[in-house]
N, C-alpha and C. Protein backbone atom coordinates (compact mmCIF):
# COMPACT_ATOMS: atom_id res chain seq x y z
N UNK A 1 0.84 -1.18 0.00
CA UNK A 1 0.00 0.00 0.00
C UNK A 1 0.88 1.24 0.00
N UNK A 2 0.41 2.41 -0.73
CA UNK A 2 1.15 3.82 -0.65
C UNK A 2 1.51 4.61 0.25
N UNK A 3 2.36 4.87 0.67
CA UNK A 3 2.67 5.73 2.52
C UNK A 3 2.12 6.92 2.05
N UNK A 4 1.38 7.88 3.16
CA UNK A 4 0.84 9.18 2.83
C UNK A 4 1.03 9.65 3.69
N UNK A 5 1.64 10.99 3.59
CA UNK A 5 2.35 11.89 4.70
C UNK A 5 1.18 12.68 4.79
N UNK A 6 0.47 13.31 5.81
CA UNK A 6 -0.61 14.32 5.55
C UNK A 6 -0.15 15.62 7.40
N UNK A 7 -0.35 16.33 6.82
CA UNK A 7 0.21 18.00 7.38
C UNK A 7 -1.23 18.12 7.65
N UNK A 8 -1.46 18.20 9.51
CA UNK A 8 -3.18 18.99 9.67
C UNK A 8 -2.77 19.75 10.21
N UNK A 9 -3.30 20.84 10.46
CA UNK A 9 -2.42 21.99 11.88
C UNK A 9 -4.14 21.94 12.28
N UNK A 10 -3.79 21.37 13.14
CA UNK A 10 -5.24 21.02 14.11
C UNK A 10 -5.40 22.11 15.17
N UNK A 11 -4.76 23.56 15.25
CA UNK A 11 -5.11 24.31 15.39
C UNK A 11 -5.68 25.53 14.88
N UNK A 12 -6.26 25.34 13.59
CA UNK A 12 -6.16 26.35 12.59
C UNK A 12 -7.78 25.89 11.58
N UNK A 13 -8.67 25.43 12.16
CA UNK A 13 -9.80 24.82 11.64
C UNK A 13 -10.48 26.05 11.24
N UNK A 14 -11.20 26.34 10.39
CA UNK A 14 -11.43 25.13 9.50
C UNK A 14 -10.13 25.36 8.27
N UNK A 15 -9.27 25.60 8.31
CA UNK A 15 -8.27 26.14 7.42
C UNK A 15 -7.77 27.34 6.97
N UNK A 16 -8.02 27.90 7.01
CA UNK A 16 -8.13 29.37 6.23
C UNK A 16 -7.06 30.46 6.61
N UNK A 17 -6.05 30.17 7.76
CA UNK A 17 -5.22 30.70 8.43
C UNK A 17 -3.59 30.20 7.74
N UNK A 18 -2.89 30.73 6.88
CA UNK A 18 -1.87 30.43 6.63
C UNK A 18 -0.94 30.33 7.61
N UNK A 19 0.07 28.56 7.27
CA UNK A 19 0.85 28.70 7.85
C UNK A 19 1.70 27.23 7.34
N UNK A 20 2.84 27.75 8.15
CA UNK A 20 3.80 26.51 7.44
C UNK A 20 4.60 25.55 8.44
N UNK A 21 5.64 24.99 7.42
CA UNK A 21 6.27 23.96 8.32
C UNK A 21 7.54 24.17 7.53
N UNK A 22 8.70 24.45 9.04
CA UNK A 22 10.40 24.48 8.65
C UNK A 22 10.94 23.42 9.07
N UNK A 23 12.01 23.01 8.62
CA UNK A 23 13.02 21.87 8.84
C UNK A 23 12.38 20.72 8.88
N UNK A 24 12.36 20.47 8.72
CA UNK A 24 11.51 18.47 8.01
C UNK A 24 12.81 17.93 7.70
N UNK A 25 12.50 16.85 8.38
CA UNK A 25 13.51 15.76 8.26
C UNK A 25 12.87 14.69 7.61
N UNK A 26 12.72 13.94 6.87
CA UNK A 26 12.22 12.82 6.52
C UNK A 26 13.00 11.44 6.25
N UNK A 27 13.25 10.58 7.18
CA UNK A 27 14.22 9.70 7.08
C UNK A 27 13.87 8.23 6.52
N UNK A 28 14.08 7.73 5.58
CA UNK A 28 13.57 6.56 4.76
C UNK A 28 14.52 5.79 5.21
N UNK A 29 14.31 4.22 6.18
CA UNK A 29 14.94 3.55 6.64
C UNK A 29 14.51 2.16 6.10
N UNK A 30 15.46 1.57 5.41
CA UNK A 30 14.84 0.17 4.67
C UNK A 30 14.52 -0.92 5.97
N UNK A 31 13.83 -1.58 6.32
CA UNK A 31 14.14 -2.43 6.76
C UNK A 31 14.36 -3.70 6.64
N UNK A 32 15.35 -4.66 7.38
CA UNK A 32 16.15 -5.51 6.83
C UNK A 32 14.87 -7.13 6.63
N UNK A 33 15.33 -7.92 5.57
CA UNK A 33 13.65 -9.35 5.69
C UNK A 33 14.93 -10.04 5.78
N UNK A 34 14.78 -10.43 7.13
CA UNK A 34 15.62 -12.13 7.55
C UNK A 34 14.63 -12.34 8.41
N UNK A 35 14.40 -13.47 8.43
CA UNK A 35 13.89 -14.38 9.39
C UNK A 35 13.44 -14.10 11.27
N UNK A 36 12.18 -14.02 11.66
CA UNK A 36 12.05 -13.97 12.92
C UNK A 36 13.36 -14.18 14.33
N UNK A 37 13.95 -15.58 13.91
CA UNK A 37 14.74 -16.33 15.10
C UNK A 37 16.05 -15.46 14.58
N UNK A 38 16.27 -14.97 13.24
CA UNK A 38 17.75 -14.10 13.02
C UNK A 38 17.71 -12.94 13.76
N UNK A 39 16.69 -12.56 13.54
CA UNK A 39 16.16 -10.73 13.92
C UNK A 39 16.14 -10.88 15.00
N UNK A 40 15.85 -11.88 15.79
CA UNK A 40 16.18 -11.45 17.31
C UNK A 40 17.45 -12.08 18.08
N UNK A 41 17.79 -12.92 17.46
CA UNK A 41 19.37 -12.98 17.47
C UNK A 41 20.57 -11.93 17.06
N UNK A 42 20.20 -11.24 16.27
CA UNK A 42 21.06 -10.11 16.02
C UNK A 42 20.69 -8.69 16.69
N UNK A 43 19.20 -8.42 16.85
CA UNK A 43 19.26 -7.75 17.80
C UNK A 43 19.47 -7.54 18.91
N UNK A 44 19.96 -9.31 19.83
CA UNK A 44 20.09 -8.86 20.98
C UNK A 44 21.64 -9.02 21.40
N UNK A 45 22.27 -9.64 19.94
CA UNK A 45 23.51 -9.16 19.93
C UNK A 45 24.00 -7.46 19.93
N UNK A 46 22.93 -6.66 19.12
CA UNK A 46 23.33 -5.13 18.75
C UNK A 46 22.84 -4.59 20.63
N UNK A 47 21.99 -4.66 21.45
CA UNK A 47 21.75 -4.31 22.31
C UNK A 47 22.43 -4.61 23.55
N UNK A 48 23.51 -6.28 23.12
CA UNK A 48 24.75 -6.01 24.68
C UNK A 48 26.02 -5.44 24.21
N UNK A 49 25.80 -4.98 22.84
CA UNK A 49 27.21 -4.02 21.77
C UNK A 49 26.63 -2.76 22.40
N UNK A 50 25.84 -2.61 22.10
CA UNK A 50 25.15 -1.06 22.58
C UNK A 50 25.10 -0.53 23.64
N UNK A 51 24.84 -1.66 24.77
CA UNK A 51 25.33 -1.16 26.41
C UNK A 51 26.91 -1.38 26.44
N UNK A 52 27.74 -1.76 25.97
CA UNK A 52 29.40 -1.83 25.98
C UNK A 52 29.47 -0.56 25.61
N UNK A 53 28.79 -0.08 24.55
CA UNK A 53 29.52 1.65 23.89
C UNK A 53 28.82 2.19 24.92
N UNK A 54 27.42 2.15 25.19
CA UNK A 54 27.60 2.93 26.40
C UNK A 54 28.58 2.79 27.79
N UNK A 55 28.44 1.98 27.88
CA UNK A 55 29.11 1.93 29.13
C UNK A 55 30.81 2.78 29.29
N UNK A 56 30.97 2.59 28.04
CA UNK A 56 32.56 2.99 27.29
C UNK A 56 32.65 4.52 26.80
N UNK A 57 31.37 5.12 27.07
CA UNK A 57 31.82 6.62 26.23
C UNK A 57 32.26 7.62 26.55
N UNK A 58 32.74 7.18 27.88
CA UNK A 58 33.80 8.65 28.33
C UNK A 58 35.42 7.98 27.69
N UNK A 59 35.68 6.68 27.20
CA UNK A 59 36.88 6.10 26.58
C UNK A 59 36.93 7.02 25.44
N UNK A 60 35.82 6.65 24.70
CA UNK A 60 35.92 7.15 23.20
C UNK A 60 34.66 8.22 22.80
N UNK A 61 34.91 9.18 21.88
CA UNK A 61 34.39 9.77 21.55
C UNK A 61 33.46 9.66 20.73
N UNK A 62 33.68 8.70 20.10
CA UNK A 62 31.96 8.23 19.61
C UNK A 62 31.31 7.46 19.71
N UNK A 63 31.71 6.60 21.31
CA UNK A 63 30.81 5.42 22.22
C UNK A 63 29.51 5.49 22.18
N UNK A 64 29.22 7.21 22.40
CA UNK A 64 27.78 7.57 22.84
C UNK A 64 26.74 7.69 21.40
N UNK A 65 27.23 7.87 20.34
CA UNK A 65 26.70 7.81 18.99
C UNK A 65 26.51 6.03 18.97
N UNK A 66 28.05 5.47 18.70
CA UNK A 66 27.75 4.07 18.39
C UNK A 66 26.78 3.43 19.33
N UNK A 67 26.69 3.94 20.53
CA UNK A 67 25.44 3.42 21.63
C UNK A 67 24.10 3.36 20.53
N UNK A 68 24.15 4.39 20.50
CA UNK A 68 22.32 4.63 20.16
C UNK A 68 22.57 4.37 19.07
N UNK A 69 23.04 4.03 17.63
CA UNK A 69 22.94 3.75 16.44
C UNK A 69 23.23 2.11 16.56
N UNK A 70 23.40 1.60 17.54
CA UNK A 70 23.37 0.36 17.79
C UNK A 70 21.71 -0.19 18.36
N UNK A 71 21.63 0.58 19.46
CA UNK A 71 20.24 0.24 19.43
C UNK A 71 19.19 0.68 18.95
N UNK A 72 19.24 1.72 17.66
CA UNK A 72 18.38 1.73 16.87
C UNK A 72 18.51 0.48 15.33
N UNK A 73 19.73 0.12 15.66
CA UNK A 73 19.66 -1.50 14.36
C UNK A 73 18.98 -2.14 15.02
N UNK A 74 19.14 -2.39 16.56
CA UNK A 74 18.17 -3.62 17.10
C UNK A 74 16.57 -3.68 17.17
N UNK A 75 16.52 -1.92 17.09
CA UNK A 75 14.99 -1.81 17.39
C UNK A 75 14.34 -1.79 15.94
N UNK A 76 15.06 -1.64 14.90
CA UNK A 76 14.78 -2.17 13.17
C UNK A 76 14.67 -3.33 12.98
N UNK A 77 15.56 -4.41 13.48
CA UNK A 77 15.60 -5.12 13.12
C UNK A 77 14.35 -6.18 13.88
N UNK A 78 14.02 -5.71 14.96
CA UNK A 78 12.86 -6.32 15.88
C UNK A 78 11.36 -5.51 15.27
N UNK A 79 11.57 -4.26 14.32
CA UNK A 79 10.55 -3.88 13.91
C UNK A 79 9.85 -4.54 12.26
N UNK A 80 11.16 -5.53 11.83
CA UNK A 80 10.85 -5.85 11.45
C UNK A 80 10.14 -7.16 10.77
N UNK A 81 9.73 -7.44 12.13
CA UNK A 81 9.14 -9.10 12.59
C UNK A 81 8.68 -9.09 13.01
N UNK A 82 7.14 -10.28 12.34
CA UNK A 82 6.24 -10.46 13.72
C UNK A 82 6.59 -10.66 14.68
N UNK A 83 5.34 -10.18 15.89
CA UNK A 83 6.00 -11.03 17.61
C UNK A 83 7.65 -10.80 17.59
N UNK A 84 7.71 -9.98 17.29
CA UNK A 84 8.89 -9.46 18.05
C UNK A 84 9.20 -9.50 19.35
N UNK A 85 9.80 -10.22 20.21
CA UNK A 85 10.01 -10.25 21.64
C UNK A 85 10.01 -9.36 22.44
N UNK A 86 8.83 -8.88 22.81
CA UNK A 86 8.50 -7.34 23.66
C UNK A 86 9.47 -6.87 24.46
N UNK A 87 9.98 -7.55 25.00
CA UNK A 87 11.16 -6.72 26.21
C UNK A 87 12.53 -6.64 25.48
N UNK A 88 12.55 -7.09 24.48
CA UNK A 88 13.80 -6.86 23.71
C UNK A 88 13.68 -5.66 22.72
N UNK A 89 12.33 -5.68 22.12
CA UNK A 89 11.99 -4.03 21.79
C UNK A 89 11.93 -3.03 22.66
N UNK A 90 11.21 -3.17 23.51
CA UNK A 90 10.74 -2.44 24.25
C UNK A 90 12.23 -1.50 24.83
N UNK A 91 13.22 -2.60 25.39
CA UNK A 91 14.94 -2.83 25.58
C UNK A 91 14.91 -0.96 24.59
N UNK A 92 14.93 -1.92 23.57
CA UNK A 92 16.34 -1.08 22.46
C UNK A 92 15.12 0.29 21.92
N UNK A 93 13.98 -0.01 22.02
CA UNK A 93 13.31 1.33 21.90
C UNK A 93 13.34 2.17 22.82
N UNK A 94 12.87 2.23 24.13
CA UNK A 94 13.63 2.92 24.97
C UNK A 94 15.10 3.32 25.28
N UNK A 95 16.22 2.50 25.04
CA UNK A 95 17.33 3.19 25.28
C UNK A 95 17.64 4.24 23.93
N UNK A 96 17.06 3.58 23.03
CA UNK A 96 17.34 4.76 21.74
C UNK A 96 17.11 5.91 22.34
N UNK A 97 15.33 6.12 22.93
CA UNK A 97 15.20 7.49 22.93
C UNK A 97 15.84 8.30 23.86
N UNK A 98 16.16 7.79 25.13
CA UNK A 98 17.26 8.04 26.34
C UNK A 98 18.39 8.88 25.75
N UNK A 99 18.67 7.84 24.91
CA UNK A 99 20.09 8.54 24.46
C UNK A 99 20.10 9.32 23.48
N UNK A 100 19.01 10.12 22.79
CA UNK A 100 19.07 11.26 22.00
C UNK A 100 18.96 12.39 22.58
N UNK A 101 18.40 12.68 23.54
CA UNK A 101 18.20 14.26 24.40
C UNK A 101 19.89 14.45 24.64
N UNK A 102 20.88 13.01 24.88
CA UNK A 102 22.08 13.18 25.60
C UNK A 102 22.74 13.51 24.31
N UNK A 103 22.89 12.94 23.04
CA UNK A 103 23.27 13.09 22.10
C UNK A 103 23.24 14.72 21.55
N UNK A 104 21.83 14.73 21.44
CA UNK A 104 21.43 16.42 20.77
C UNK A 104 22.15 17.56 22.06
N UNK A 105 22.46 17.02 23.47
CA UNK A 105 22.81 17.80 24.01
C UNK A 105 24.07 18.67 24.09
N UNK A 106 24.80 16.97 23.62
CA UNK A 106 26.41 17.13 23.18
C UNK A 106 27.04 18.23 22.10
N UNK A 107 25.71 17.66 20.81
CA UNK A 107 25.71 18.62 19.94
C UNK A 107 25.69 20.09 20.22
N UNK A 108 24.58 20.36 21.28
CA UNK A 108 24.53 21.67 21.67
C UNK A 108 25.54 22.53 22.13
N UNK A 109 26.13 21.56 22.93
CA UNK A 109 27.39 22.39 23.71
C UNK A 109 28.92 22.58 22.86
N UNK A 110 28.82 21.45 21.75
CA UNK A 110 29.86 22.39 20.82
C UNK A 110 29.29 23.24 19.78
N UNK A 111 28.10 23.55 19.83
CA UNK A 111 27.88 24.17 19.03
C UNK A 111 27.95 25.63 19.58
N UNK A 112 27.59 25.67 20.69
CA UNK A 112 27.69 27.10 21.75
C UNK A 112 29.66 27.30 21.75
N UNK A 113 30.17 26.17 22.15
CA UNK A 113 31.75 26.39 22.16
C UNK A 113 31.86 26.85 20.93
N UNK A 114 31.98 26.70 19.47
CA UNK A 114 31.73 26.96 17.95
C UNK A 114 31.44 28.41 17.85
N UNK A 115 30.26 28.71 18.88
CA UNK A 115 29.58 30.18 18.30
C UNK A 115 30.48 31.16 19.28
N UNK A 116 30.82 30.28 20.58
CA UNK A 116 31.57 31.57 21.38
C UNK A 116 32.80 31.96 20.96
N UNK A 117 33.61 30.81 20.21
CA UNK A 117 35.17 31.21 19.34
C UNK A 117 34.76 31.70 18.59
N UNK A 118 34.04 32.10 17.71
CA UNK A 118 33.42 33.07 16.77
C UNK A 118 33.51 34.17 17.10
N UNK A 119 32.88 34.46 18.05
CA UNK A 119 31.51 35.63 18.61
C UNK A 119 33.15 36.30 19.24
N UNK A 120 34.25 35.64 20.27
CA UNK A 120 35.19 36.50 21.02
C UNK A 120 36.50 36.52 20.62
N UNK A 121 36.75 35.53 20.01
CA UNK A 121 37.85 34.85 19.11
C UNK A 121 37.94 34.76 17.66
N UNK A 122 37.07 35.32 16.59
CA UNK A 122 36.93 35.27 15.39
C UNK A 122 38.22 35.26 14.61
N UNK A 123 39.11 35.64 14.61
CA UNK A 123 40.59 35.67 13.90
C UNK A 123 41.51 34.00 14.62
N UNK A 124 41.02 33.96 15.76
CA UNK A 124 41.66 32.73 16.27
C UNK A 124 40.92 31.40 14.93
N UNK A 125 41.05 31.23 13.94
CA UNK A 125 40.44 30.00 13.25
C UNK A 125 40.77 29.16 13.25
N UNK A 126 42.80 28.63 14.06
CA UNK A 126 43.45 27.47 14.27
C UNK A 126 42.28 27.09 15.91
N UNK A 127 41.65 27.37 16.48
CA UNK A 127 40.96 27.37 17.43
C UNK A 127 39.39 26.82 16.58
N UNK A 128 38.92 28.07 16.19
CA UNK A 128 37.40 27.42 15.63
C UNK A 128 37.54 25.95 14.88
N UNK A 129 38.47 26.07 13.79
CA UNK A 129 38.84 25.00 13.19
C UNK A 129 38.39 23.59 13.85
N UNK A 130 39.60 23.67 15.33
CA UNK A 130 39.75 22.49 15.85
C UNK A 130 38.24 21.68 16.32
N UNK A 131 37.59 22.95 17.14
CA UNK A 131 36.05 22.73 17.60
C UNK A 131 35.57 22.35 16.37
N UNK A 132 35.11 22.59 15.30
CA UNK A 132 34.80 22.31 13.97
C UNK A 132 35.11 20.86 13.49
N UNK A 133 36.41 20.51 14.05
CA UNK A 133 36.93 19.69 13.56
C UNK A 133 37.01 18.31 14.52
N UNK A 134 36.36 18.52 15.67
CA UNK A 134 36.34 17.59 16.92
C UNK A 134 34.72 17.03 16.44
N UNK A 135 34.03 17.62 16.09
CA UNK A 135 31.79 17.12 15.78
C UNK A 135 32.45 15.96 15.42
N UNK A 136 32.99 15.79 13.96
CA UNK A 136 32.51 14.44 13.52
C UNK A 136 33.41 13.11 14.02
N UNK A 137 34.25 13.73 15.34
CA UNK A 137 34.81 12.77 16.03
C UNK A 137 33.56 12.15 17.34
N UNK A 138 32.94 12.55 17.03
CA UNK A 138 31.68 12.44 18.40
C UNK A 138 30.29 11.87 17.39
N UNK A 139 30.43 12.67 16.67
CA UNK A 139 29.28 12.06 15.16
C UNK A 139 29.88 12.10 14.00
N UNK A 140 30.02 10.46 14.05
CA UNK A 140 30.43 9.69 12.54
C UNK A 140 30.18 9.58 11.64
N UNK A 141 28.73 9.71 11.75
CA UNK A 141 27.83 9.38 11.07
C UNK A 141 26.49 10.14 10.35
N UNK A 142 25.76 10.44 9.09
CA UNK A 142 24.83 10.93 8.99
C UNK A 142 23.54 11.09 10.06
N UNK A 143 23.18 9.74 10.41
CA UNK A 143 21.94 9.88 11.49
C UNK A 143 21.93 10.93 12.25
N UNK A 144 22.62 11.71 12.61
CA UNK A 144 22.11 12.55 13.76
C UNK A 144 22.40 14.16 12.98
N UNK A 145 21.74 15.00 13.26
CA UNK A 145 22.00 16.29 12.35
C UNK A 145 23.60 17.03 12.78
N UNK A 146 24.03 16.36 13.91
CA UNK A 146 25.51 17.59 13.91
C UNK A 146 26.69 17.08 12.98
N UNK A 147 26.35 15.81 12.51
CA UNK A 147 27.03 15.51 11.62
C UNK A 147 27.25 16.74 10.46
N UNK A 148 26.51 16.95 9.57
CA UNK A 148 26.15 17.42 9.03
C UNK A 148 26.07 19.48 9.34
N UNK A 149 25.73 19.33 10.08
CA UNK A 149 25.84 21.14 10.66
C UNK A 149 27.57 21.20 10.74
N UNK A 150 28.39 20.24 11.42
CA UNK A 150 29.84 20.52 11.61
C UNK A 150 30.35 20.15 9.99
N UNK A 151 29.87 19.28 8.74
CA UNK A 151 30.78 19.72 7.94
C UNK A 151 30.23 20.74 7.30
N UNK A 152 29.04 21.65 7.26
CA UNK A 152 28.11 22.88 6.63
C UNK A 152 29.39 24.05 7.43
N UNK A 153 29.61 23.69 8.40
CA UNK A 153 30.33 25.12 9.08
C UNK A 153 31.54 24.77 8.47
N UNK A 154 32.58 23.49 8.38
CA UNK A 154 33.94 23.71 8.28
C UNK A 154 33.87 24.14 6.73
N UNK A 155 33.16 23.50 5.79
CA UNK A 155 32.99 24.40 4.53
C UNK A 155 32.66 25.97 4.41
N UNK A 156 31.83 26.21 5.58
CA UNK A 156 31.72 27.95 5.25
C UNK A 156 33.24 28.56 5.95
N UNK A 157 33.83 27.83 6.89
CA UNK A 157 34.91 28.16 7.25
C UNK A 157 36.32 28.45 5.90
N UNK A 158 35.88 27.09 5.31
CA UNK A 158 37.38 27.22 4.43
C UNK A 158 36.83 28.05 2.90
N UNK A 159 35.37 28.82 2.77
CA UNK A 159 35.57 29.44 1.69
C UNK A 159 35.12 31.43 2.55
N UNK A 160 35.44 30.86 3.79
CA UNK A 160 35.78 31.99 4.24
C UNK A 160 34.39 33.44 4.91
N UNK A 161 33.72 32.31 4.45
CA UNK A 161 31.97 33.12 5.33
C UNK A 161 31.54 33.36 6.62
N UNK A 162 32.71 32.56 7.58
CA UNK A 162 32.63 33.51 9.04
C UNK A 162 33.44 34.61 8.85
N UNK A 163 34.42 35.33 8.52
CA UNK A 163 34.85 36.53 8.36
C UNK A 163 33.64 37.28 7.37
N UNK A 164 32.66 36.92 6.43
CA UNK A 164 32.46 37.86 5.56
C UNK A 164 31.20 38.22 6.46
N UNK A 165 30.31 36.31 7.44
CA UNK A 165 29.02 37.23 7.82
C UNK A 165 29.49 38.09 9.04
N UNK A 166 30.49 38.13 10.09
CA UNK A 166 30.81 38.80 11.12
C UNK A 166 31.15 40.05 11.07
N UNK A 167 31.94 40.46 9.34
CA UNK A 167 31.86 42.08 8.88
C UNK A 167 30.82 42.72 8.50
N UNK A 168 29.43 42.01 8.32
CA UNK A 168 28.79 42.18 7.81
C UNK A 168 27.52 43.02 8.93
């Protein structure tokens, strides 16, 4: 059957009130067809991998990413089978979401470190650089948006658009 995305702003009845929607993410995630007894064999392999990176992420810097991108394979891979073994979803769906407020938080705080070498330090760029250059040691990976925001900045960095918007 056809997936249908539908936009109500269920505050705005009967319609007639313009208004919109910014930043949409829309993430198309295949999911994997193996077998019931595989899918939960491999997921509950990805979910005692997933408490090791957690347990491990003050070692390494991208423990706390590989955490939760670990237990979001398990919670795919259990989503994608009947009778899926409830406490083993239940497991890796909950720790996913746990660990995104901590994730997006991480993000936050280099992103504030990022804006304050800017904002007091702007000529220091062997400095911004480095902050710039530490994100995708923490996010490896596409899934999470600072991926992506830290290489958007080190590109405006190297064609030189924090000096042009800060004169500006």
């Amino acid at each position: 059957e056809e997936n249908q995305l539908v936009l109500d702003n269920i505050n705005n009845p009967p319609q007639t009130d313009a208004w919109k929607i910014l930043n949409v993410w829309i993430e198309i995630i295949p999911v994997p067809e193996i077998d019931a007894t595989e899918a939960a064999r491999r997921a509950k392999a990805d979910i005692d991998a997933a408490f090791l990176y957690y347990e491990r992420k003050s070692i390494d810097s991208e423990n706390l990413f590989k955490s939760w991108k670990t237990y979001r394979s398990a919670w795919l891979q259990l989503e994608s089978i009947d009778n899926a073994p409830p406490e083993l979803l239940q497991l890796a769906r909950s720790r996913m979401r746990e660990l995104r407020p901590e994730l997006d938080q991480l993000c936050n705080n280099m992103l504030v470190k990022y804006k304050s070498a800017v904002t007091l330090k702007p000529d220091d760029l062997l400095l911004i650089r480095g902050i710039l250059s530490d994100i995708p040691r923490y996010f490896p990976a596409r899934e999470h948006r600072c991926y992506y925001i830290g290489r958007n900045l080190l590109r405006e960095l190297d064609q030189g658009g924090i000096r042009q918007r800060r004169n500006q």
